[in-house]
Protein backbone atom coordinates (compact mmCIF):
# COMPACT_ATOMS: atom_id res chain seq x y z
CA UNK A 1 112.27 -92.21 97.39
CA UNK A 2 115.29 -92.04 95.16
CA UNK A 3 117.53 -95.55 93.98
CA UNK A 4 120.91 -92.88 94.48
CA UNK A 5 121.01 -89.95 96.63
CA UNK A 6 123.96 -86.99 95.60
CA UNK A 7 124.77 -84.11 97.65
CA UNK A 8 126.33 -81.39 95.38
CA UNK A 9 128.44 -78.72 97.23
CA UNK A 10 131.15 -76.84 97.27
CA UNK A 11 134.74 -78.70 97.54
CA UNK A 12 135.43 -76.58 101.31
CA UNK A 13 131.97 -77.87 102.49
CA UNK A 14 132.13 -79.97 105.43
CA UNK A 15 129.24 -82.46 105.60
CA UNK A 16 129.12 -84.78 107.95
CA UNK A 17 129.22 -88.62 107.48
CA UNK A 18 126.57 -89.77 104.75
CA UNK A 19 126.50 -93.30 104.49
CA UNK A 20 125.11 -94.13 101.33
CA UNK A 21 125.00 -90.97 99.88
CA UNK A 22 127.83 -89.92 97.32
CA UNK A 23 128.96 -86.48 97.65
CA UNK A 24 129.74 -84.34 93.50
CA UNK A 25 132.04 -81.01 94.08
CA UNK A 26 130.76 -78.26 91.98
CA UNK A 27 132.54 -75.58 90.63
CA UNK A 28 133.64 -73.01 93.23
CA UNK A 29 132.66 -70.25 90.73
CA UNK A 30 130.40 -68.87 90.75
CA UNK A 31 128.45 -69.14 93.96
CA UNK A 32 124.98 -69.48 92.73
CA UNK A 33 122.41 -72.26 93.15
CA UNK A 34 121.95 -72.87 89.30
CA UNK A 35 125.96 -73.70 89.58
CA UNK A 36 124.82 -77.07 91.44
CA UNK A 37 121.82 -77.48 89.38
CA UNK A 38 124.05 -77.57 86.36
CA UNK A 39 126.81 -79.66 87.47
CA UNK A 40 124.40 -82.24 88.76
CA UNK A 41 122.36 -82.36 85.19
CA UNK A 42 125.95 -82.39 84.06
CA UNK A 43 127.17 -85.64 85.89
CA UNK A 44 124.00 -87.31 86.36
CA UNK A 45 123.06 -87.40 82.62
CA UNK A 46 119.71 -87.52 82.94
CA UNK A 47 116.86 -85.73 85.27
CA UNK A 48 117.67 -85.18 88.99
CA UNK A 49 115.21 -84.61 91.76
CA UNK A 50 116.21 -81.25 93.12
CA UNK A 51 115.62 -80.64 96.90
CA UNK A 52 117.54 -78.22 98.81
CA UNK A 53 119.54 -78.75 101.97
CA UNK A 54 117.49 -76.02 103.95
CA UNK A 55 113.94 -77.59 103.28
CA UNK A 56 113.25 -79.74 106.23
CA UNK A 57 109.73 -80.02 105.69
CA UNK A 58 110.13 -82.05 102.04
CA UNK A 59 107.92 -84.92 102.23
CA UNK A 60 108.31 -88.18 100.14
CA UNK A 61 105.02 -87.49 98.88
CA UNK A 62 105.84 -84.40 97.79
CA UNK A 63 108.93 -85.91 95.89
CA UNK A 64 106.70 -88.27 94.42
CA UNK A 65 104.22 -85.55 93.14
CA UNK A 66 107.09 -84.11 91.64
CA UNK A 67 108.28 -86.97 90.16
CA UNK A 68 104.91 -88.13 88.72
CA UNK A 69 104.41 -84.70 87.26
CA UNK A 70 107.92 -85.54 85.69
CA UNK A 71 106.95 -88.97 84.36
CA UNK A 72 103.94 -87.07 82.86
CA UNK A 73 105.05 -84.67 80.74
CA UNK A 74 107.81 -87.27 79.77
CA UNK A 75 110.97 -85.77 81.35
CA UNK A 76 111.72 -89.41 83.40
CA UNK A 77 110.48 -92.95 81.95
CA UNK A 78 111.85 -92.30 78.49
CA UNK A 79 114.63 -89.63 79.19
CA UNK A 80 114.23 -87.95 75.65
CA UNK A 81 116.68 -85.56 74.57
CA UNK A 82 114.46 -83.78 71.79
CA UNK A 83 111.07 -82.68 70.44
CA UNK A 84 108.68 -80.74 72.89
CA UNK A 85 109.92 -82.39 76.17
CA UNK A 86 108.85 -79.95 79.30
CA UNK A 87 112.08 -79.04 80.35
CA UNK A 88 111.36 -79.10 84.71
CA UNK A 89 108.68 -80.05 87.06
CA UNK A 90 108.91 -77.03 89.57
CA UNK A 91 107.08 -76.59 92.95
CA UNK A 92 104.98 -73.79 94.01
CA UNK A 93 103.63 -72.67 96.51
CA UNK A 94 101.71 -69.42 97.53
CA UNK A 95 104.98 -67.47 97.31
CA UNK A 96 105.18 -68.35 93.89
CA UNK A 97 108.02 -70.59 91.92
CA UNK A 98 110.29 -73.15 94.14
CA UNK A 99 113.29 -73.73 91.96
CA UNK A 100 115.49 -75.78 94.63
CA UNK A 101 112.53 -78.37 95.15
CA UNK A 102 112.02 -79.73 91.44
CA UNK A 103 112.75 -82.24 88.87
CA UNK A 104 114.97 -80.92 86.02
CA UNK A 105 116.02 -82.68 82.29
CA UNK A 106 118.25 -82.57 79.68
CA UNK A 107 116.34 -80.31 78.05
CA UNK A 108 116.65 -77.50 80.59
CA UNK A 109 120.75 -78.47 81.13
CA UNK A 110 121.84 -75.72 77.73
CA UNK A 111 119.47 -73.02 78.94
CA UNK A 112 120.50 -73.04 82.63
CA UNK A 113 124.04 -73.37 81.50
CA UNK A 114 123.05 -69.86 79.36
CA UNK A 115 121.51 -67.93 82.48
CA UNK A 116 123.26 -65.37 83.96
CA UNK A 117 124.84 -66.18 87.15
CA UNK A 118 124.29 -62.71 88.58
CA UNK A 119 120.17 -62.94 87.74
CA UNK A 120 118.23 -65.06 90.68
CA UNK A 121 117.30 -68.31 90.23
CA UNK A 122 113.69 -68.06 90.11
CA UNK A 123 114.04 -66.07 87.15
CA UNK A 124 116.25 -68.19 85.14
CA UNK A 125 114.13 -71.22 85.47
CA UNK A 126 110.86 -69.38 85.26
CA UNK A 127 112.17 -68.54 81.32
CA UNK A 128 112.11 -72.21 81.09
CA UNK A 129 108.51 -72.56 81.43
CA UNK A 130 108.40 -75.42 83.38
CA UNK A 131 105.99 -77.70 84.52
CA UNK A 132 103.99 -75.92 87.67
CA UNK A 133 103.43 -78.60 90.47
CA UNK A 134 101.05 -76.65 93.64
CA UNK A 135 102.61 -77.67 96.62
CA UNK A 136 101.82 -75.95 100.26
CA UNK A 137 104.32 -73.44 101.39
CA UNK A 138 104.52 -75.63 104.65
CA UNK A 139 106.19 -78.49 102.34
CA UNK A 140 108.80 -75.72 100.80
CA UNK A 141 109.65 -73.83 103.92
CA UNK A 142 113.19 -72.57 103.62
CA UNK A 143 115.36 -72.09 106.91
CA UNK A 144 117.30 -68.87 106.30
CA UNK A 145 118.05 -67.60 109.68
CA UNK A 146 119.07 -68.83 113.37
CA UNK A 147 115.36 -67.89 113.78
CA UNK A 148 113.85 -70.18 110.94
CA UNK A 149 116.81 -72.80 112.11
CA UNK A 150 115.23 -72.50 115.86
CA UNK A 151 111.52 -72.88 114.58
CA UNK A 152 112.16 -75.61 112.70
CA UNK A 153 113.79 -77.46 115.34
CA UNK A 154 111.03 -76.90 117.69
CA UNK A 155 108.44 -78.10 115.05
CA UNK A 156 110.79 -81.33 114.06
CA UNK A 157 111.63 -82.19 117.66
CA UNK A 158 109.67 -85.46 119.39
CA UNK A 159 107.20 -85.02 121.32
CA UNK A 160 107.77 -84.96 124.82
């Protein structure tokens, strides 16, 4: 789906070998998703494609929805820095605003560095006013718990 995949963690997280895949230490403070977010808007220079670690169910078609919606409203194609340039593509789903499963642009990059790391994420980018893309909740499942981690290794293991 993507020419150049980038995990952004932590400098203490261990991650196992990712061949292919380079790996952009954010800062250790503070610990808040919209920490990564920034330093990957930061380094990349440009719009990423924003897809948290504990979504298993991402699809590439639902990266390339969000990506399309992206090349729509002008935030990848042209990468314009100015004028009235959408500043994210965001999933949702039923539960409302996905903010780790999007596509992000400069323009967003001085009001996320603004938001205040103790307020959640969904709020910070929801003052944004992104770019809305419906996606099912199925697609955007988070694993949270040893008992999402268990379910979704049931539902992602072969068939036997």
């Amino acid at each position: 789906m993507c020419e150049r995949v980038v995990v952004v963690c932590k400098r203490a997280t261990a991650l196992p070998p990712l061949p292919g895949v380079d790996r952009w230490n954010e800062p250790d403070s503070p610990r808040h998703p919209l920490t990564g977010i920034v330093h990957a808007l930061e380094r990349a220079r440009g719009s990423v494609l924003v897809c948290a670690a504990d979504m298993p169910f991402v699809t590439a078609d639902a990266c390339r929805t969000l990506v399309d919606a992206a090349v729509a409203v002008g935030l990848l194609g042209g990468e314009r820095t100015s004028g009235n340039l959408a500043p994210g593509a965001v999933a949702e789903s039923p539960s409302g605003l996905e903010p780790l499963l999007a596509v992000y642009g400069r323009p967003a990059l001085g009001r996320l560095r603004a938001a205040s790391s103790g307020a959640p994420l969904r709020t910070a980018v929801e003052a944004l006013d992104p770019v809305r893309v419906p996606l099912p909740g199925s697609v955007v499942r988070s694993v949270n718990t040893p008992e999402d981690l268990a379910a979704a290794e049931a539902q992602l293991a072969p068939a036997r």
